[in-house]
Protein backbone atom coordinates (compact mmCIF):
# COMPACT_ATOMS: atom_id res chain seq x y z
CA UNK A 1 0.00 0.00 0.00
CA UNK A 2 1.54 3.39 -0.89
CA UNK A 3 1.93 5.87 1.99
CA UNK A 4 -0.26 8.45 2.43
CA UNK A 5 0.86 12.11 2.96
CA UNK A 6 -0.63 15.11 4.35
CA UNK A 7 -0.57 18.65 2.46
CA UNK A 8 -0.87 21.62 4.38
CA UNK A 9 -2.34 24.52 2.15
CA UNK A 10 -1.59 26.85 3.93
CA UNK A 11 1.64 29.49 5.21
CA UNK A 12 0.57 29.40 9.05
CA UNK A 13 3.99 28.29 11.14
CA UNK A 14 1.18 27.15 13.96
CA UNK A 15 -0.57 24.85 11.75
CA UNK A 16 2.62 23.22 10.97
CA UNK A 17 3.83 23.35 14.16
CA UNK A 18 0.66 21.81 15.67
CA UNK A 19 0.78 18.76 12.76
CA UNK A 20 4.34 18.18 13.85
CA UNK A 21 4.41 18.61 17.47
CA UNK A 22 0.97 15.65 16.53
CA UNK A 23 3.27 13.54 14.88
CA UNK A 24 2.65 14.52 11.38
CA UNK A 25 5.18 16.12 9.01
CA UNK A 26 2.92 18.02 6.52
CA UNK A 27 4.28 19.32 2.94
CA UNK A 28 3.28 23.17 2.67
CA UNK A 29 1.70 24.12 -0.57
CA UNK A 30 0.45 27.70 -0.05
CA UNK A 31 -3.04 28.28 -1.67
CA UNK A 32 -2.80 31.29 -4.52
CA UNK A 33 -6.46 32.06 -3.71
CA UNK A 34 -7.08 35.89 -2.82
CA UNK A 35 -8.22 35.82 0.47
CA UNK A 36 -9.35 39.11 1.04
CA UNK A 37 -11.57 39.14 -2.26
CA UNK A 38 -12.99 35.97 -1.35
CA UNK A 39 -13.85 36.40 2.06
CA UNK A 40 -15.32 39.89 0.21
CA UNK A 41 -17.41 38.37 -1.90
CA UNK A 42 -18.90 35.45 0.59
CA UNK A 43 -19.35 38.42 3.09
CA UNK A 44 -23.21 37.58 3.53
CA UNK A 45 -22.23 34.14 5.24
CA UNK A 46 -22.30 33.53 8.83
CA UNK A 47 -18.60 33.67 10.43
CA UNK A 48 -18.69 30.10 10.95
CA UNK A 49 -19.72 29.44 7.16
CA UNK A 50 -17.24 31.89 6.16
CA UNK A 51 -14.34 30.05 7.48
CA UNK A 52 -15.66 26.72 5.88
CA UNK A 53 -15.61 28.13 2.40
CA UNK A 54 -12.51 29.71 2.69
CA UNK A 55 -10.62 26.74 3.56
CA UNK A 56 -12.49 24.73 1.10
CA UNK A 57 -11.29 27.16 -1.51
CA UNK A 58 -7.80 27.17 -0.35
CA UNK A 59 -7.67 22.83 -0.01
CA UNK A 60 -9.13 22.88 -3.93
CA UNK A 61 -6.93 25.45 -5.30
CA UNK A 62 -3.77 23.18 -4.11
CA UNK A 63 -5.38 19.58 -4.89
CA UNK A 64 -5.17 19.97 -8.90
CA UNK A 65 -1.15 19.63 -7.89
CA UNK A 66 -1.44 16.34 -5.84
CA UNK A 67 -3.98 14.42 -8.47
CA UNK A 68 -3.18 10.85 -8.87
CA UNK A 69 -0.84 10.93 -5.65
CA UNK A 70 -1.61 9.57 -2.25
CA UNK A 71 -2.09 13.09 -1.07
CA UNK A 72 -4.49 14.29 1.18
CA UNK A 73 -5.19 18.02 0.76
CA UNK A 74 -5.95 19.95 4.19
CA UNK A 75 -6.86 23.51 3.90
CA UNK A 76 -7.88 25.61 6.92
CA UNK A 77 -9.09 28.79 7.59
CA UNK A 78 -9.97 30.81 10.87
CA UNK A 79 -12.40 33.80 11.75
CA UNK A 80 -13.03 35.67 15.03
CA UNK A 81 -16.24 36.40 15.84
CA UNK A 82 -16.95 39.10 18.42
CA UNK A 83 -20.77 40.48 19.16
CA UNK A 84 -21.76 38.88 15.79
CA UNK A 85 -18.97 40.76 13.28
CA UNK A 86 -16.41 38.46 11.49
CA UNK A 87 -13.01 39.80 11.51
CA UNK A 88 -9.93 37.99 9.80
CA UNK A 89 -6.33 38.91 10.00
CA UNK A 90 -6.32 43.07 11.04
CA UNK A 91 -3.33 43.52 8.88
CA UNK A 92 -2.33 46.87 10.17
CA UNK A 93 -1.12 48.32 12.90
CA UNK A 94 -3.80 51.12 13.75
CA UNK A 95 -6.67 48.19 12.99
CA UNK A 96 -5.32 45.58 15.50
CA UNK A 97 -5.09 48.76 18.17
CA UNK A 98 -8.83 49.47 17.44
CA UNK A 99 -9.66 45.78 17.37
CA UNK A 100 -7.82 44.23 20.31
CA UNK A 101 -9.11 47.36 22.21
CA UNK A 102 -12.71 46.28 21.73
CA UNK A 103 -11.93 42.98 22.18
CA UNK A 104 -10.47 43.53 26.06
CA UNK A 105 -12.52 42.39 28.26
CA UNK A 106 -15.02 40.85 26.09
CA UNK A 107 -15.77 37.19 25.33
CA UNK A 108 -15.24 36.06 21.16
CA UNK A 109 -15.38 33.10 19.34
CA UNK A 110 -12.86 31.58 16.87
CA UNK A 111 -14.14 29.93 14.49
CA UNK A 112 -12.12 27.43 12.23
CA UNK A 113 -12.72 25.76 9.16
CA UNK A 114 -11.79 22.21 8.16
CA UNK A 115 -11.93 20.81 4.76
CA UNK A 116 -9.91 17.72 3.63
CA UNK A 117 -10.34 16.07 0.34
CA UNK A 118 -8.50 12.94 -0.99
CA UNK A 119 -8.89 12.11 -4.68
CA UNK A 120 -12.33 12.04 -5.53
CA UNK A 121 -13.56 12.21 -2.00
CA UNK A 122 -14.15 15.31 0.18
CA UNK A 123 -15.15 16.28 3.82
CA UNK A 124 -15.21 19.56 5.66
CA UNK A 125 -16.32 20.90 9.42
CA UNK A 126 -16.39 23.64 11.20
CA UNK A 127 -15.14 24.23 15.02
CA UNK A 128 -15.72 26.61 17.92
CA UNK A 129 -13.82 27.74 21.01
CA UNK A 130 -14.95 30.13 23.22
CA UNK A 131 -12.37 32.42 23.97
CA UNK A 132 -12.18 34.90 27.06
CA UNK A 133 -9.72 38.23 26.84
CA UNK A 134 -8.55 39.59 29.77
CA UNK A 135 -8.42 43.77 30.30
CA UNK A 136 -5.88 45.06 28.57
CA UNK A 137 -4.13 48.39 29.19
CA UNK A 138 -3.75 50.99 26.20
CA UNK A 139 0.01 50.66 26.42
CA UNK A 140 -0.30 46.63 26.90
CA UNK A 141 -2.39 46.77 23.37
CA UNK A 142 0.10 49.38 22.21
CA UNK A 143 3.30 47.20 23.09
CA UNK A 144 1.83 44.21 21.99
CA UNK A 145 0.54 45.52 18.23
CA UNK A 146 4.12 46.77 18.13
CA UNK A 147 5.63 43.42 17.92
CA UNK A 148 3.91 42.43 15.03
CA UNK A 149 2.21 39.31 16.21
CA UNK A 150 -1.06 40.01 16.15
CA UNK A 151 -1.27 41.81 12.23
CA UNK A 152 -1.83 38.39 10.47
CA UNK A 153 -3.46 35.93 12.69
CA UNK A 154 -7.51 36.19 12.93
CA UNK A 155 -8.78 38.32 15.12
CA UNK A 156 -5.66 39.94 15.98
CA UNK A 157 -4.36 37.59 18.81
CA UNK A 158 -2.25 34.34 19.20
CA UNK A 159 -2.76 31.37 21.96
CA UNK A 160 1.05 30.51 21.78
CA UNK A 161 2.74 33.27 21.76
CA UNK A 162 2.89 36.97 23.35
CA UNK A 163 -0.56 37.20 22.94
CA UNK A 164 -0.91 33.92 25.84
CA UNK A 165 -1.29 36.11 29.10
CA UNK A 166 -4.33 38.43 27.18
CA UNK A 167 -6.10 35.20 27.36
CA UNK A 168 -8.07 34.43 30.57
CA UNK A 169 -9.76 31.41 29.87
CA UNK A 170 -11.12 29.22 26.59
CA UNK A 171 -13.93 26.92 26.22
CA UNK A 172 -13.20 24.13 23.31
CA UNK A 173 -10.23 22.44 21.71
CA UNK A 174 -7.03 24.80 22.15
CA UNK A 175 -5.95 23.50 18.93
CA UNK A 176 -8.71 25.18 17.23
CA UNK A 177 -7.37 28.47 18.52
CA UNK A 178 -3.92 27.58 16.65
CA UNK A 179 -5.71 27.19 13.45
CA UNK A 180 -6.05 23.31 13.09
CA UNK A 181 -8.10 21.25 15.23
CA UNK A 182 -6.61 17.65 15.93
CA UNK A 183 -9.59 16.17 17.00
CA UNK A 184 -12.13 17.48 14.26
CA UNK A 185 -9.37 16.69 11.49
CA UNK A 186 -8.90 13.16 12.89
CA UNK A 187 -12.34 12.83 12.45
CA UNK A 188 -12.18 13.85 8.52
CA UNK A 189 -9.96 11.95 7.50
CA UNK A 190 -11.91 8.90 9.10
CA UNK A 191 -14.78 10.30 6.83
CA UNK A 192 -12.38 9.81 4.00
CA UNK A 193 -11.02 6.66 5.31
CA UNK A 194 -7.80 7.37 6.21
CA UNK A 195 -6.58 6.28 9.83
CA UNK A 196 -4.79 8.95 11.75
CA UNK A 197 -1.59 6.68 13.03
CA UNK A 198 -0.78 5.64 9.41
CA UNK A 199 -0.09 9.50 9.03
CA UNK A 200 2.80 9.10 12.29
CA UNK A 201 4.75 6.81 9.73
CA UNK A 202 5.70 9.86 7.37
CA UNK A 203 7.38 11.58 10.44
């Protein structure tokens, strides 16, 4: 039987790191897709739905390169939620200030879509954690936007990094809030029938 791989499409160093640290050493293939028009144009979904389409987008832009290998395609994508908006990766400076200052405080939820296909097959999911911010100074947001972490991560904030102690408390799968959810992709690529230990072989 041939081994199967994993393909990561996508550039986030905490999805990889969260495969690997799993047991799983995934080949990056970024997706080309343009995010920001995409998420513009499917801007009527609900945050949840949002970040299902985007990652299916981003798995089926990179499969066309793996066809007739023993690839599986994984593409993710994550959206904060916070009193019902959506909000992605804050990009600038000034936006993360504004954002991480409403978000102190407050309770959000991340929001992460799954979608792994494998040849002909295909299976996607959606998961939730509750996340809880703690109150934040002005020159705690200040210091932090100044470091850079928080411009390109969704929602403007980071479980495993500096962002860690602005986090009081979570409700879910940490995983999640790294961008890939072990449990919920384990269970996708059982849909697809793939077993999750034969993945530990590729390490």
């Amino acid at each position: 039987m041939t081994p199967i791989s994993l393909v990561l499409a996508s550039a986030s160093p905490a999805r990889r790191k969260v495969l690997l640290d799993a047991g799983i050493t995934a080949t990056i293939e970024v997706s080309a897709i343009d995010e920001a028009a995409l998420t513009h144009e499917l801007g009527a979904l609900a945050p949840a739905d949002l970040a299902l389409a985007l990652a299916k987008a981003k798995a089926d832009d990179v499969a066309p390169k793996f066809a007739g290998t023993a690839a599986v395609i994984i593409g993710c994508d994550s959206i904060f939620e916070l009193a019902e908006v959506a909000y992605g990766k804050p990009l600038t400076a000034q936006v993360a200030i504004e954002r991480i200052t409403a978000m102190s405080g407050q309770t959000g939820l991340l929001h992460t879509g799954h979608w792994a296909s494998f040849g002909d097959l295909a299976a996607g999911a959606t998961t939730t954690t509750v996340i809880q911010f703690a109150h934040l100074t002005a020159a705690e947001i200040e210091a932090y936007v100044a470091t850079g972490e928080p411009l390109n991560v969704a929602g403007a904030f980071t479980l495993d990094g500096k962002g860690a102690p602005f986090i009081s408390g979570i409700e879910g799968d940490p995983s999640n809030v790294l961008g890939i959810s072990m449990p919920t992709l384990r269970r996708l690529l059982r849909d697809l029938g793939i077993t999750w230990t034969d993945l530990w072989t590729q390490t």
